[in-house]
C-alpha atoms as a PDB file:
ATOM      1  CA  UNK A   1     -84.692-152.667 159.052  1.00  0.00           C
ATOM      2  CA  UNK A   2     -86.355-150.443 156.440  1.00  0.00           C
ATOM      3  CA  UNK A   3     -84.547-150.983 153.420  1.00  0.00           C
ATOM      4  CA  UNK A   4     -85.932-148.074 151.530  1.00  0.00           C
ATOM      5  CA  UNK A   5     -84.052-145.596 154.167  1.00  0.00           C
ATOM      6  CA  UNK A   6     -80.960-147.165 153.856  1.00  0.00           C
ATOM      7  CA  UNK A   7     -81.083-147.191 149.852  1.00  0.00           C
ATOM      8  CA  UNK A   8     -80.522-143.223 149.500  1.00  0.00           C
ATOM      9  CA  UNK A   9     -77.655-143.122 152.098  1.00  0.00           C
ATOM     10  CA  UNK A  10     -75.670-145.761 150.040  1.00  0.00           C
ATOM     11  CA  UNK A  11     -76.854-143.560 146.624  1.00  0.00           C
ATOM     12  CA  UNK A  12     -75.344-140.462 148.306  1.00  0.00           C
ATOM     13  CA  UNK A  13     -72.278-142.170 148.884  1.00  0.00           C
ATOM     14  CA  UNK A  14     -71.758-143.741 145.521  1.00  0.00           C
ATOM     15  CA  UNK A  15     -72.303-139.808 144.394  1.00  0.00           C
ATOM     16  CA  UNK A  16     -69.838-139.002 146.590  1.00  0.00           C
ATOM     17  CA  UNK A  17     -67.520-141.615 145.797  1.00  0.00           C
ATOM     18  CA  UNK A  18     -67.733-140.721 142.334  1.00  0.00           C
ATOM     19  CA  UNK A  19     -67.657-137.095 142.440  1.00  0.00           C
ATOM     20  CA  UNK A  20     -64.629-137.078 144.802  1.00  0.00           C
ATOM     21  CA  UNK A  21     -63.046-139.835 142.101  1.00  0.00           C
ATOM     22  CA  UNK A  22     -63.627-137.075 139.282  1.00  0.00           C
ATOM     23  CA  UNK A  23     -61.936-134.279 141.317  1.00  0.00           C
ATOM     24  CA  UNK A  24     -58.942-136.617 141.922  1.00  0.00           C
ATOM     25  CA  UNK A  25     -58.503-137.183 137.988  1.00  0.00           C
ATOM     26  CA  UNK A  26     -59.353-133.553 137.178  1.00  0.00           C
ATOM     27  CA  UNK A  27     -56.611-132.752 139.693  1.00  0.00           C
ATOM     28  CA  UNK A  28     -54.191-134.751 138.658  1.00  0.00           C
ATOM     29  CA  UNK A  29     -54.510-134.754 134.779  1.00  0.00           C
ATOM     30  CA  UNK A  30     -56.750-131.461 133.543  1.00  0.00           C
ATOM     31  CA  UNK A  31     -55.170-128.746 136.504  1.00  0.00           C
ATOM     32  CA  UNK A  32     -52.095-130.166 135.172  1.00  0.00           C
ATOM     33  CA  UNK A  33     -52.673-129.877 131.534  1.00  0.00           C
ATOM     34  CA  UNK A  34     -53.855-126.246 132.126  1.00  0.00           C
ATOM     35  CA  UNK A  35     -50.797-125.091 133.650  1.00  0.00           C
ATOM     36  CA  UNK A  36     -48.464-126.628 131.182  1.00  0.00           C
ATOM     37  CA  UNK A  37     -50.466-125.029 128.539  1.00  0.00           C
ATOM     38  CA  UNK A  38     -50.616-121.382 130.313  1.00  0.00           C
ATOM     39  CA  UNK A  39     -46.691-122.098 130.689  1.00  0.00           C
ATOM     40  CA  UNK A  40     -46.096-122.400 126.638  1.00  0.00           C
ATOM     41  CA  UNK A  41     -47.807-119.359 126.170  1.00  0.00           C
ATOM     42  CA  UNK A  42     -45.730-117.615 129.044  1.00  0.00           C
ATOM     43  CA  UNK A  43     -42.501-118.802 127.611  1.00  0.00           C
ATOM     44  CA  UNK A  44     -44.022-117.563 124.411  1.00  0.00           C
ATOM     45  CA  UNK A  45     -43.949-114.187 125.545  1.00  0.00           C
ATOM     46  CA  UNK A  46     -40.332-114.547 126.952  1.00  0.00           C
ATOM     47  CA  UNK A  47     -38.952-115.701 123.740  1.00  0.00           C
ATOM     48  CA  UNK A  48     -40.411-112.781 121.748  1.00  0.00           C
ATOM     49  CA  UNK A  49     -39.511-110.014 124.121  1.00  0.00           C
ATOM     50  CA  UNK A  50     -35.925-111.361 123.972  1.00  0.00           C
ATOM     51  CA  UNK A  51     -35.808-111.698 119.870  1.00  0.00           C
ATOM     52  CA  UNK A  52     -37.330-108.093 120.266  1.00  0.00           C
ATOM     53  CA  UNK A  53     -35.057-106.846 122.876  1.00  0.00           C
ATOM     54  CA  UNK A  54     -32.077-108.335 120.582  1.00  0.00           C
ATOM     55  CA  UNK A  55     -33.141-106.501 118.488  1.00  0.00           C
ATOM     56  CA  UNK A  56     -33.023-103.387 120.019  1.00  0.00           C
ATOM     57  CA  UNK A  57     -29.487-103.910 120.936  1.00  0.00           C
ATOM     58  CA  UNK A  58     -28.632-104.174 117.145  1.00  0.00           C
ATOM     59  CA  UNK A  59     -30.641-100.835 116.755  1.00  0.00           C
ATOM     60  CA  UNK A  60     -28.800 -99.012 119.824  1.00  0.00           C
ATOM     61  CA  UNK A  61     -25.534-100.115 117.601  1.00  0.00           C
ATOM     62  CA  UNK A  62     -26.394 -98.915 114.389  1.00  0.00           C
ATOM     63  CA  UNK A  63     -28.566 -95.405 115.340  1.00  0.00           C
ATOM     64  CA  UNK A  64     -25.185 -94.657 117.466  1.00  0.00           C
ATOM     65  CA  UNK A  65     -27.401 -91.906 119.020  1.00  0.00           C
ATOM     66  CA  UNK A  66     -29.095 -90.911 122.683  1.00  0.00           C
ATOM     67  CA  UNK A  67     -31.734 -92.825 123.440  1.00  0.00           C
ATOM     68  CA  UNK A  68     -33.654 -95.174 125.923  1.00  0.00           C
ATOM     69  CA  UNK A  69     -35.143 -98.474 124.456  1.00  0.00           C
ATOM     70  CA  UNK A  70     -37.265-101.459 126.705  1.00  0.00           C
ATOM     71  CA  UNK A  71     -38.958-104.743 126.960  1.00  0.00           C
ATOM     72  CA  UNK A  72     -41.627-105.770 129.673  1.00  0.00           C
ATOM     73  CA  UNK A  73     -40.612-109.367 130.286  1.00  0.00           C
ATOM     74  CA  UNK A  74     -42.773-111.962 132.488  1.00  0.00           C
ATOM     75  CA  UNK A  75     -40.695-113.743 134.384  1.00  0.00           C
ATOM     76  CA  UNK A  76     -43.758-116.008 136.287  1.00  0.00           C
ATOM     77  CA  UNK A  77     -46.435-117.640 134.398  1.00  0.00           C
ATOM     78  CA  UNK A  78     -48.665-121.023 134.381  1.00  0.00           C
ATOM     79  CA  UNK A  79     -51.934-119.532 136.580  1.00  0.00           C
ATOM     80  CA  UNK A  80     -55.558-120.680 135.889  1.00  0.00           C
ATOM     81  CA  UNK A  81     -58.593-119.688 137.017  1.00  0.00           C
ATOM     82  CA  UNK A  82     -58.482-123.209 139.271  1.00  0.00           C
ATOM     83  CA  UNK A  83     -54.993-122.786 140.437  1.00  0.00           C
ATOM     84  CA  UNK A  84     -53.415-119.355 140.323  1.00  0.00           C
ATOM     85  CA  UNK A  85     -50.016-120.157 141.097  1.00  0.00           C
ATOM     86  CA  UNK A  86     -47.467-119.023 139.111  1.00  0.00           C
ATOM     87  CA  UNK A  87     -43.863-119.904 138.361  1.00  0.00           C
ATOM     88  CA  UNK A  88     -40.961-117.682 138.745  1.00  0.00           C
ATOM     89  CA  UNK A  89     -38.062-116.646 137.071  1.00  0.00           C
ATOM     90  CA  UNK A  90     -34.952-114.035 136.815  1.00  0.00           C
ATOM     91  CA  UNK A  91     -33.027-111.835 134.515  1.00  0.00           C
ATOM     92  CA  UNK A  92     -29.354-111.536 134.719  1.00  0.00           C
ATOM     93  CA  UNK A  93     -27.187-108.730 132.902  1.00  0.00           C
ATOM     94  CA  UNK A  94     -23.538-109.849 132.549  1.00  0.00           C
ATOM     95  CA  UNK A  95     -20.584-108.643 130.991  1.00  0.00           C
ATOM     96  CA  UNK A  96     -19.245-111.250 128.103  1.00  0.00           C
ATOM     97  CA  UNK A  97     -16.860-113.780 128.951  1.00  0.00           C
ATOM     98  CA  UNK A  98     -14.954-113.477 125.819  1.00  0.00           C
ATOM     99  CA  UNK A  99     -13.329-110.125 126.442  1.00  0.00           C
ATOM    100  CA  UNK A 100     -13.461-107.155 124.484  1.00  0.00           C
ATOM    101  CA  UNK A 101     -14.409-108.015 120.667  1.00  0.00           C
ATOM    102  CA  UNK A 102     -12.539-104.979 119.390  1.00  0.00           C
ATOM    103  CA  UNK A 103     -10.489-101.736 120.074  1.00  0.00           C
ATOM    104  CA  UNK A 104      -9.269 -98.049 119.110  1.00  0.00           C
ATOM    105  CA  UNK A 105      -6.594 -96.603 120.464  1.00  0.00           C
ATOM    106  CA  UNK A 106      -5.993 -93.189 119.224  1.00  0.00           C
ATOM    107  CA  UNK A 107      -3.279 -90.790 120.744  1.00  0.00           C
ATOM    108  CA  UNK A 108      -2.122 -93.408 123.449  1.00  0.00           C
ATOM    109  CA  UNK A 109      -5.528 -94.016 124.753  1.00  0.00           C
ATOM    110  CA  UNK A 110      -6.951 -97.133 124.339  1.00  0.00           C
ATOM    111  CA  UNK A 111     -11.414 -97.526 123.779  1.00  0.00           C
ATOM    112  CA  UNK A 112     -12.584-100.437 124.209  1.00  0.00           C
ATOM    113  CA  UNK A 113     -15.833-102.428 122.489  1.00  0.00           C
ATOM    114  CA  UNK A 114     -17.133-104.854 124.776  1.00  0.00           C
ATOM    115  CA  UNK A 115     -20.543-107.128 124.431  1.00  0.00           C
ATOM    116  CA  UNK A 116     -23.332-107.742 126.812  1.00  0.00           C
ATOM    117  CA  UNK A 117     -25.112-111.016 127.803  1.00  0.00           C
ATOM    118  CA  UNK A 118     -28.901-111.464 128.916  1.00  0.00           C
ATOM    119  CA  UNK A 119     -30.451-114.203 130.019  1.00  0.00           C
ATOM    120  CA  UNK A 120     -33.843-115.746 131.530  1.00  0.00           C
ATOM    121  CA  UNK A 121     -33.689-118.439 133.792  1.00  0.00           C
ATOM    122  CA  UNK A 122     -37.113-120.290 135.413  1.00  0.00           C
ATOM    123  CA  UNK A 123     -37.979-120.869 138.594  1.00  0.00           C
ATOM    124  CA  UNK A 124     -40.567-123.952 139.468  1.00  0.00           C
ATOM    125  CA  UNK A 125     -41.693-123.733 135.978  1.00  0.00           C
ATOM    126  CA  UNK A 126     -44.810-126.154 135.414  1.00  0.00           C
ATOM    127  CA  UNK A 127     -44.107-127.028 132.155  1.00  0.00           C
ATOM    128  CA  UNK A 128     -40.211-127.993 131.790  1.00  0.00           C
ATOM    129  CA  UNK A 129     -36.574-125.539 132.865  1.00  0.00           C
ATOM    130  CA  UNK A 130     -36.595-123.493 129.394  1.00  0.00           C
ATOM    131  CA  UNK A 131     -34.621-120.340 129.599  1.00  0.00           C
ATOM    132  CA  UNK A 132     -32.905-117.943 127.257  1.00  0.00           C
ATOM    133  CA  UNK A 133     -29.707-116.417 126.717  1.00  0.00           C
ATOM    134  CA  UNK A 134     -28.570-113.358 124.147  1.00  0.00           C
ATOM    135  CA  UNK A 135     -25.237-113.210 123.416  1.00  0.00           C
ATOM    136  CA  UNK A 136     -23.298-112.293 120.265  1.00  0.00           C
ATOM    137  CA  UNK A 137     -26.203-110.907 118.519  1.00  0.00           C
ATOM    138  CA  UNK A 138     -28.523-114.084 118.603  1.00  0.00           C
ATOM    139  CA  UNK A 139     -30.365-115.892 121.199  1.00  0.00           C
ATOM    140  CA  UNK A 140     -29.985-119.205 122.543  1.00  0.00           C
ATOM    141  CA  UNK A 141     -32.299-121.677 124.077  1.00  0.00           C
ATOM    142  CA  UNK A 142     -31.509-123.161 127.168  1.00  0.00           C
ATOM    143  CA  UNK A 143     -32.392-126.075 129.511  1.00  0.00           C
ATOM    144  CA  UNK A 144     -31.082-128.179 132.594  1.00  0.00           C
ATOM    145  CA  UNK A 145     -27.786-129.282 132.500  1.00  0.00           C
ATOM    146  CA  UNK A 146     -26.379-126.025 130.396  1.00  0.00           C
ATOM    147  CA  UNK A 147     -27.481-127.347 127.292  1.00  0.00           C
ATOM    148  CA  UNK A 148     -28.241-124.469 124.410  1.00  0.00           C
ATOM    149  CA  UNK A 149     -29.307-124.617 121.422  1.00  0.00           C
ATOM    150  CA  UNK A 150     -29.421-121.560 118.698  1.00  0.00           C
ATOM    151  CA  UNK A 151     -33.367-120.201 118.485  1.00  0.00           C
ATOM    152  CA  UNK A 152     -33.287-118.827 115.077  1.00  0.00           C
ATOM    153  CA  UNK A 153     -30.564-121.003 113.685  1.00  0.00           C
ATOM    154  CA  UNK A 154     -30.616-124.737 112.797  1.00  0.00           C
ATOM    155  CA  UNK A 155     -27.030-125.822 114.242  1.00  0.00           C
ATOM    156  CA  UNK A 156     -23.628-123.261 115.580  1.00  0.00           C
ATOM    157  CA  UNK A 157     -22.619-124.008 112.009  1.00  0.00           C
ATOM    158  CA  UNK A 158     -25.211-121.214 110.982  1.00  0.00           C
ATOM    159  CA  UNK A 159     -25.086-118.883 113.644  1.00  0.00           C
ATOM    160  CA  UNK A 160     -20.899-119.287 112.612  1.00  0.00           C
ATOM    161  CA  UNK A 161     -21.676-118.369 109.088  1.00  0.00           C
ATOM    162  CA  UNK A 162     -24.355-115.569 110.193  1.00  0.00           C
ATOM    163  CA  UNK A 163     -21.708-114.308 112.549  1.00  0.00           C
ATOM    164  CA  UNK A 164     -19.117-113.704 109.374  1.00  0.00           C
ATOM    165  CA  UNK A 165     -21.597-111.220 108.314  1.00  0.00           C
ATOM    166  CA  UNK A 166     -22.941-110.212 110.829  1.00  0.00           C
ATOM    167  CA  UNK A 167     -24.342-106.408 110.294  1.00  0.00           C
ATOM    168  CA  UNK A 168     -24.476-105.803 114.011  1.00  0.00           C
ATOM    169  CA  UNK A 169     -20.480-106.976 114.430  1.00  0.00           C
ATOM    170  CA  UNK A 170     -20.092-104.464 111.730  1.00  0.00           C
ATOM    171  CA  UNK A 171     -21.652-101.583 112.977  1.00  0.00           C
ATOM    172  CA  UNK A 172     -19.854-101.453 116.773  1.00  0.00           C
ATOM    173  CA  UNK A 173     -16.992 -99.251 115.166  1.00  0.00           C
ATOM    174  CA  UNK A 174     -17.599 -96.425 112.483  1.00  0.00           C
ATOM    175  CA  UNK A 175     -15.130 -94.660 110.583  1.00  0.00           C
ATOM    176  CA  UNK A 176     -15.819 -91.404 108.672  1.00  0.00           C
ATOM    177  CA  UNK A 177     -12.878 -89.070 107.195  1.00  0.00           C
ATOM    178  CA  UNK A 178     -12.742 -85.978 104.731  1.00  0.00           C
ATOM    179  CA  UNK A 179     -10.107 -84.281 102.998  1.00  0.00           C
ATOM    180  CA  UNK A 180      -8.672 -81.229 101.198  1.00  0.00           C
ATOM    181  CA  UNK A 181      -5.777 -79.613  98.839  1.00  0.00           C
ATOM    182  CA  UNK A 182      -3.518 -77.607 100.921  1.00  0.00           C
ATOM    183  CA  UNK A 183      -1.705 -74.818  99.628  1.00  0.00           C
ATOM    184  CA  UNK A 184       0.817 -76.786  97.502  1.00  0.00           C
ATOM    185  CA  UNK A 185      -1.694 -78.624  95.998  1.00  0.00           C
ATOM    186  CA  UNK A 186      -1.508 -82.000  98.273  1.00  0.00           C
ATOM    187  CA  UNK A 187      -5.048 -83.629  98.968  1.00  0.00           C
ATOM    188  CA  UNK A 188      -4.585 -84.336 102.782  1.00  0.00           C
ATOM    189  CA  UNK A 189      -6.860 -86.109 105.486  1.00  0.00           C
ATOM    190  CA  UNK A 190      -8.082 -83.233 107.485  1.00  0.00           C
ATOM    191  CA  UNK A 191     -10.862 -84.779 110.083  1.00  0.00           C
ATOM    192  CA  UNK A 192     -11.206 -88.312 111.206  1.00  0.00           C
ATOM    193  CA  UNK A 193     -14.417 -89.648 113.261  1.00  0.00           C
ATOM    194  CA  UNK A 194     -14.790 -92.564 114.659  1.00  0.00           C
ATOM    195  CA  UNK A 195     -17.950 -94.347 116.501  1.00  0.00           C
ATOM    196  CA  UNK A 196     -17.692 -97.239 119.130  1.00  0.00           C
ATOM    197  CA  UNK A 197     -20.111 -98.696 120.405  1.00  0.00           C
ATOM    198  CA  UNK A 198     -19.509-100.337 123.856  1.00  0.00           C
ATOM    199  CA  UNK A 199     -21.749-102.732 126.013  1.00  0.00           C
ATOM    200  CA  UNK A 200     -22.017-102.832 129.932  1.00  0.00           C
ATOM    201  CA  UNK A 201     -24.147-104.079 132.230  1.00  0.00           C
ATOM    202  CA  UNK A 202     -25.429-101.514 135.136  1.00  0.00           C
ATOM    203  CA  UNK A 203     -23.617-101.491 138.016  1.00  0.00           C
ATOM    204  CA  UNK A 204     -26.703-101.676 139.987  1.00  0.00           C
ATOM    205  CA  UNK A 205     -29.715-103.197 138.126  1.00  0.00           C
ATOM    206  CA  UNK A 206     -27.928-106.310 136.774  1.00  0.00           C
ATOM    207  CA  UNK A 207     -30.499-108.486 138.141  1.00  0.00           C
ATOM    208  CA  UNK A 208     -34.182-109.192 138.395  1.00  0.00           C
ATOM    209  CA  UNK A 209     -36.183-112.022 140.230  1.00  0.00           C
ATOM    210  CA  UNK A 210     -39.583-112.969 141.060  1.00  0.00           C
ATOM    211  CA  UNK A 211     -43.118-113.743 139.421  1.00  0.00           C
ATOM    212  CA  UNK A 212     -44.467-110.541 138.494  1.00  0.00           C
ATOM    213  CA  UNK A 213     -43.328-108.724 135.357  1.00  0.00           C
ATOM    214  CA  UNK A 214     -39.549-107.606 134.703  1.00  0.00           C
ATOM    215  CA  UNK A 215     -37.738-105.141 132.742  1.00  0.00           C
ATOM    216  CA  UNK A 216     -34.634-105.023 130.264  1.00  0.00           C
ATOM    217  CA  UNK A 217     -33.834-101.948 129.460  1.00  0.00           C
ATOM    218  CA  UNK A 218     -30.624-100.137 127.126  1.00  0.00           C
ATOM    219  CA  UNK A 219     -29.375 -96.596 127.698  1.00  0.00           C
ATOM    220  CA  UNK A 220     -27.138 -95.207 125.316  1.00  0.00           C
ATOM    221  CA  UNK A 221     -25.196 -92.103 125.849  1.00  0.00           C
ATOM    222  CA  UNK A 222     -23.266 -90.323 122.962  1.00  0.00           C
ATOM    223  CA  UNK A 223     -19.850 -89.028 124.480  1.00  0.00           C
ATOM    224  CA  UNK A 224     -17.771 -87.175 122.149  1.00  0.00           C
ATOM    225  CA  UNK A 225     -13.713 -86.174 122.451  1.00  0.00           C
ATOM    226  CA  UNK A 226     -11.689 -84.591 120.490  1.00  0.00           C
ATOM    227  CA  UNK A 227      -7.896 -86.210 120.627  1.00  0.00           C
ATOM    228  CA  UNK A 228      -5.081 -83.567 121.276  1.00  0.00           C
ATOM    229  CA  UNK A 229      -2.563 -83.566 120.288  1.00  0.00           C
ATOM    230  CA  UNK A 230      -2.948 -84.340 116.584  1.00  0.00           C
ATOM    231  CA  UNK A 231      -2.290 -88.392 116.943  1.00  0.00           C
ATOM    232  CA  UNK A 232       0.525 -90.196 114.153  1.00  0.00           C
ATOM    233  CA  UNK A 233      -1.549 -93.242 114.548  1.00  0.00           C
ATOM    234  CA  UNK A 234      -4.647 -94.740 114.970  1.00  0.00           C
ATOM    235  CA  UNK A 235      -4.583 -98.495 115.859  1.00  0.00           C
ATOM    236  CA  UNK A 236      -7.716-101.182 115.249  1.00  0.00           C
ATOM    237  CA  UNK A 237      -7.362-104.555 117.131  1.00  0.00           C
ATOM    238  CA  UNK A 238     -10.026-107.124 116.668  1.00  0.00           C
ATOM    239  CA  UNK A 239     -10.674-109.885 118.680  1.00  0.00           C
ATOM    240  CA  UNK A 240     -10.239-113.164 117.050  1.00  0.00           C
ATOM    241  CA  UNK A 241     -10.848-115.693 120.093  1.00  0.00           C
ATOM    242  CA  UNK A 242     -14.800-115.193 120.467  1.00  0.00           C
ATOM    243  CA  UNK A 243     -16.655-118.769 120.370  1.00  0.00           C
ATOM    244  CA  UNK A 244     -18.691-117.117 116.954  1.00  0.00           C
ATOM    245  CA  UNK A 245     -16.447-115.132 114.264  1.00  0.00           C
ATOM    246  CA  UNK A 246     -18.129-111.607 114.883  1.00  0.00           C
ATOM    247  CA  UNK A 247     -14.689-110.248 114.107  1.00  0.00           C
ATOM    248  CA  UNK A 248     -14.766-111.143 110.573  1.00  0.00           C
ATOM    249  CA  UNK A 249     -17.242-108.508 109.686  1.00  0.00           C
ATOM    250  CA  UNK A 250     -15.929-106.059 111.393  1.00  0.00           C
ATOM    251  CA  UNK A 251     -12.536-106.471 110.760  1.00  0.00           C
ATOM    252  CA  UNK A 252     -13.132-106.667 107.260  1.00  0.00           C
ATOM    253  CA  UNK A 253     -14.958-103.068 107.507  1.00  0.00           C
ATOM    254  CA  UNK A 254     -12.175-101.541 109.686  1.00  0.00           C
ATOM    255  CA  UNK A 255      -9.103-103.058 107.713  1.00  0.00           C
ATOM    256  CA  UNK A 256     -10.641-101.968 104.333  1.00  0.00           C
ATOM    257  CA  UNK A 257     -11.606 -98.245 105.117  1.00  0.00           C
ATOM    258  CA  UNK A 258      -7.952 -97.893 106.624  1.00  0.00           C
ATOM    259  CA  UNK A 259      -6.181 -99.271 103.422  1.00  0.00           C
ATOM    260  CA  UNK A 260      -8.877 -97.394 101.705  1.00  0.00           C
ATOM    261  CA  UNK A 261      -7.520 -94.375 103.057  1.00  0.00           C
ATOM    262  CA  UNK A 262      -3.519 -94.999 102.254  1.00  0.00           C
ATOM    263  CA  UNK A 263      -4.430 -95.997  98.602  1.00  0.00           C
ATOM    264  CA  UNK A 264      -6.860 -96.409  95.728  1.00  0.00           C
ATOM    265  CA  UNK A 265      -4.744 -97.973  93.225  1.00  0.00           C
ATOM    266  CA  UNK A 266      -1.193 -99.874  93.800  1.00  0.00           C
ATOM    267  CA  UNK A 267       0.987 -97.015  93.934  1.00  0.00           C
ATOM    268  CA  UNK A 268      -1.319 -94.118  94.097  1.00  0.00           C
ATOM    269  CA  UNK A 269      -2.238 -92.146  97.316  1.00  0.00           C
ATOM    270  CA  UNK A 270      -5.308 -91.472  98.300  1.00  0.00           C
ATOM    271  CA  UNK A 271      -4.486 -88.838 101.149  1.00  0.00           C
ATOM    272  CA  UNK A 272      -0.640 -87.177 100.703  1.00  0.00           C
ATOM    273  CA  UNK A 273      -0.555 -87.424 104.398  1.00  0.00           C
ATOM    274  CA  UNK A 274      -1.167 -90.789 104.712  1.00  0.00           C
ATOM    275  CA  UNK A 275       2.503 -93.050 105.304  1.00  0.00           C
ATOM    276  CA  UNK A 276       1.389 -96.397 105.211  1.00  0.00           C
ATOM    277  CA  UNK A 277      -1.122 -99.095 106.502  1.00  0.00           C
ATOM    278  CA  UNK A 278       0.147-101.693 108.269  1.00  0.00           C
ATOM    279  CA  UNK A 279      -1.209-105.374 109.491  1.00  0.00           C
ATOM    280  CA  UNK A 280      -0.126-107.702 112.852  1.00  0.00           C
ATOM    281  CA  UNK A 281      -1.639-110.452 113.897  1.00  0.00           C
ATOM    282  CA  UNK A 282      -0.921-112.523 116.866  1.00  0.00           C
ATOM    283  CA  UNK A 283      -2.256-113.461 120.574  1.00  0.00           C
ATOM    284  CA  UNK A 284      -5.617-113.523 119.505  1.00  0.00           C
ATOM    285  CA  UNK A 285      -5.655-110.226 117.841  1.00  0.00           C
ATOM    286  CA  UNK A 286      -5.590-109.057 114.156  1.00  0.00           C
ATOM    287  CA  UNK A 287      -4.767-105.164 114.021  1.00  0.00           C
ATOM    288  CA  UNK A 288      -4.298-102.743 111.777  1.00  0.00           C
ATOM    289  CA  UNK A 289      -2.373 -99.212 112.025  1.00  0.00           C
ATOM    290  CA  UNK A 290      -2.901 -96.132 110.172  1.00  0.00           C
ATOM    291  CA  UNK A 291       0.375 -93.907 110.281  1.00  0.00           C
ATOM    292  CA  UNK A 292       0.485 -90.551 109.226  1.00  0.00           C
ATOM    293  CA  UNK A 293       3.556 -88.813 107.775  1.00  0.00           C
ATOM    294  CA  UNK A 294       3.736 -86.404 111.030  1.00  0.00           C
ATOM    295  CA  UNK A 295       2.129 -84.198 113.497  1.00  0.00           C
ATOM    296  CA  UNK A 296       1.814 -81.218 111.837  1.00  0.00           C
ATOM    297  CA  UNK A 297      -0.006 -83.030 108.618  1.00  0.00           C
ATOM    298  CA  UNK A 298      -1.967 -85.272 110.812  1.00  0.00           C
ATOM    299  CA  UNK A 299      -5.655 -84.868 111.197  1.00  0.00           C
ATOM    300  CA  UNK A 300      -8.138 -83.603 113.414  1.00  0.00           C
ATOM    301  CA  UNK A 301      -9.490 -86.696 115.034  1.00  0.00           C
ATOM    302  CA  UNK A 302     -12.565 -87.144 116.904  1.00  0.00           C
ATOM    303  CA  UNK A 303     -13.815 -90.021 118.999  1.00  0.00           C
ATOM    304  CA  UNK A 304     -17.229 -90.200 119.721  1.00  0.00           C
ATOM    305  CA  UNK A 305     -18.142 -93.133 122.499  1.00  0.00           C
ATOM    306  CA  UNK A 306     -21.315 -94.932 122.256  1.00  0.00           C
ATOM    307  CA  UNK A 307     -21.413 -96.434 125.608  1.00  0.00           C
ATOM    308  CA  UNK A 308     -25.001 -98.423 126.248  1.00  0.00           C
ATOM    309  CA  UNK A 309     -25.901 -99.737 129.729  1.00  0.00           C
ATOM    310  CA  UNK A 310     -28.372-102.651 129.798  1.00  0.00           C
ATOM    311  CA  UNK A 311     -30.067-102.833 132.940  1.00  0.00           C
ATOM    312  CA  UNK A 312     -32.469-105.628 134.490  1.00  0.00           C
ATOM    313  CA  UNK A 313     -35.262-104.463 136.818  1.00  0.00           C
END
């Protein structure tokens, strides 16, 4: 047997050997490695179109105006030029467990303000389950089991004290009034407006899925209405049972334009129209009541609705 024909066959298959050895590892370690890395920078991009889409939310509040606001979100990531498999993932528009965090009731008709959840959950992610959830004005982190923890905020203690002041709580319900001397020389209230903001989910695009690109999206639509007839009282309830104090803020806001109105000084009236202001608290509601001496010296009041669908697509 020639042993110099038989010496390149067993080279080959060293070379073979080796090179199928070197695929193995840079399957199982570098591929790897890749995707994890491509998967940071995916949930990367989640994290800041939520923080931006948050705060969008906070602008639809404030602006109390007619408009249309969006984030591109990608809900699949992790491909690489050697494996372009991606994860997946889903958005999910829901109405807030909490219940209503405040409301108006003006000439027996009761206006809600109710909050909004979003949230990003992964699917087959190649790094590890990291999602993200909105509520209550900041966002949460979340992972397997239901655990969350506050993005922007080192503990709950801070997103509690954040919540106390919270500029967004603040600006769900506006209050604007003007007055004038009638004939006998009495400054009365003449014209009450009042903005509320209100959350909801669309009815039909609640919910996206999938590894391409999705959408969250806000609509607001300004509805205004005049209350006839002229209304003895207007009532503020805020919700005190939320898991974060947003009602501090705004009841704060509410309770001091109201008292505002009945008085500047201990004893001296602000509008002659005015009655009284009065507080109640109880069943997880603080409220406050403006009462007006009667129907003919009441004012013209005007609700105007913010109502602003978020949508998922």
């Amino acid at each position: 047997m020639d042993e110099r024909a038989v010496a390149p066959v067993v080279a080959a298959m060293l070379l073979l050997a080796a090179l199928v050895m070197f695929l193995s590892v840079y399957n199982a370690v570098v591929v790897p490695s890749f995707k994890e890395q491509a998967e940071v920078e995916h949930l990367y991009a989640v994290e800041e179109s939520f923080l931006a889409f948050g705060s969008d939310m906070t602008t639809a509040a404030a602006l109390k105006q007619d408009l249309h606001l969006s984030k591109r979100i990608p809900l699949g990531g992790g491909e690489t030029i050697f494996d372009p498999v991606r994860s997946g993932g889903s958005l999910r528009v829901s109405e807030d467990p909490g219940g209503p965090l405040a409301s108006v009731t003006v000439g027996g008709t009761t206006n809600y303000c109710n909050l909004t959840n979003f949230s990003y959950t992964p699917i087959s992610n190649f790094w590890r389950d990291q999602g993200y959830l909105w509520q209550y004005g900041y966002t949460n982190v979340t992972g397997a089991g239901g655990l969350q923890t506050p993005l922007d905020y080192a503990d709950m203690d801070e997103v509690r004290e954040a919540a106390e002041r919270s500029g967004f709580a603040g600006s769900l319900i506006e209050i604007e009034h003007d007055g004038r001397y009638d004939e006998n020389g009495n400054y009365n209230c003449t014209d009450v407006r009042i903005w509320v903001v209100t959350f909801e989910p669309d009815k039909k695009h609640y919910f996206a899925s999938g590894n391409g690109v999705g959408t969250l999206s806000l609509d607001a639509a300004v509805e205004g209405i005049r209350i006839t007839p002229y209304p003895n009282t207007i009532e503020i309830a805020v919700n005190t049972g939320l898991p974060v104090p947003l009602n501090t803020s705004l009841w704060a806001k509410c309770n001091e334009t109201f008292h505002a109105m009945n008085e500047t000084n201990p004893g001296e009236k602000h509008y002659n129209n005015v009655e009284n202001c009065t507080f109640s608290s109880g069943d997880g509601w603080d409220q406050v009541t403006l009462t007006f001496t009667d129907g003919e010296h009441a004012p013209d009041v005007t609700l105007r609705r913010v109502k602003v669908y978020v949508s998922a697509r």
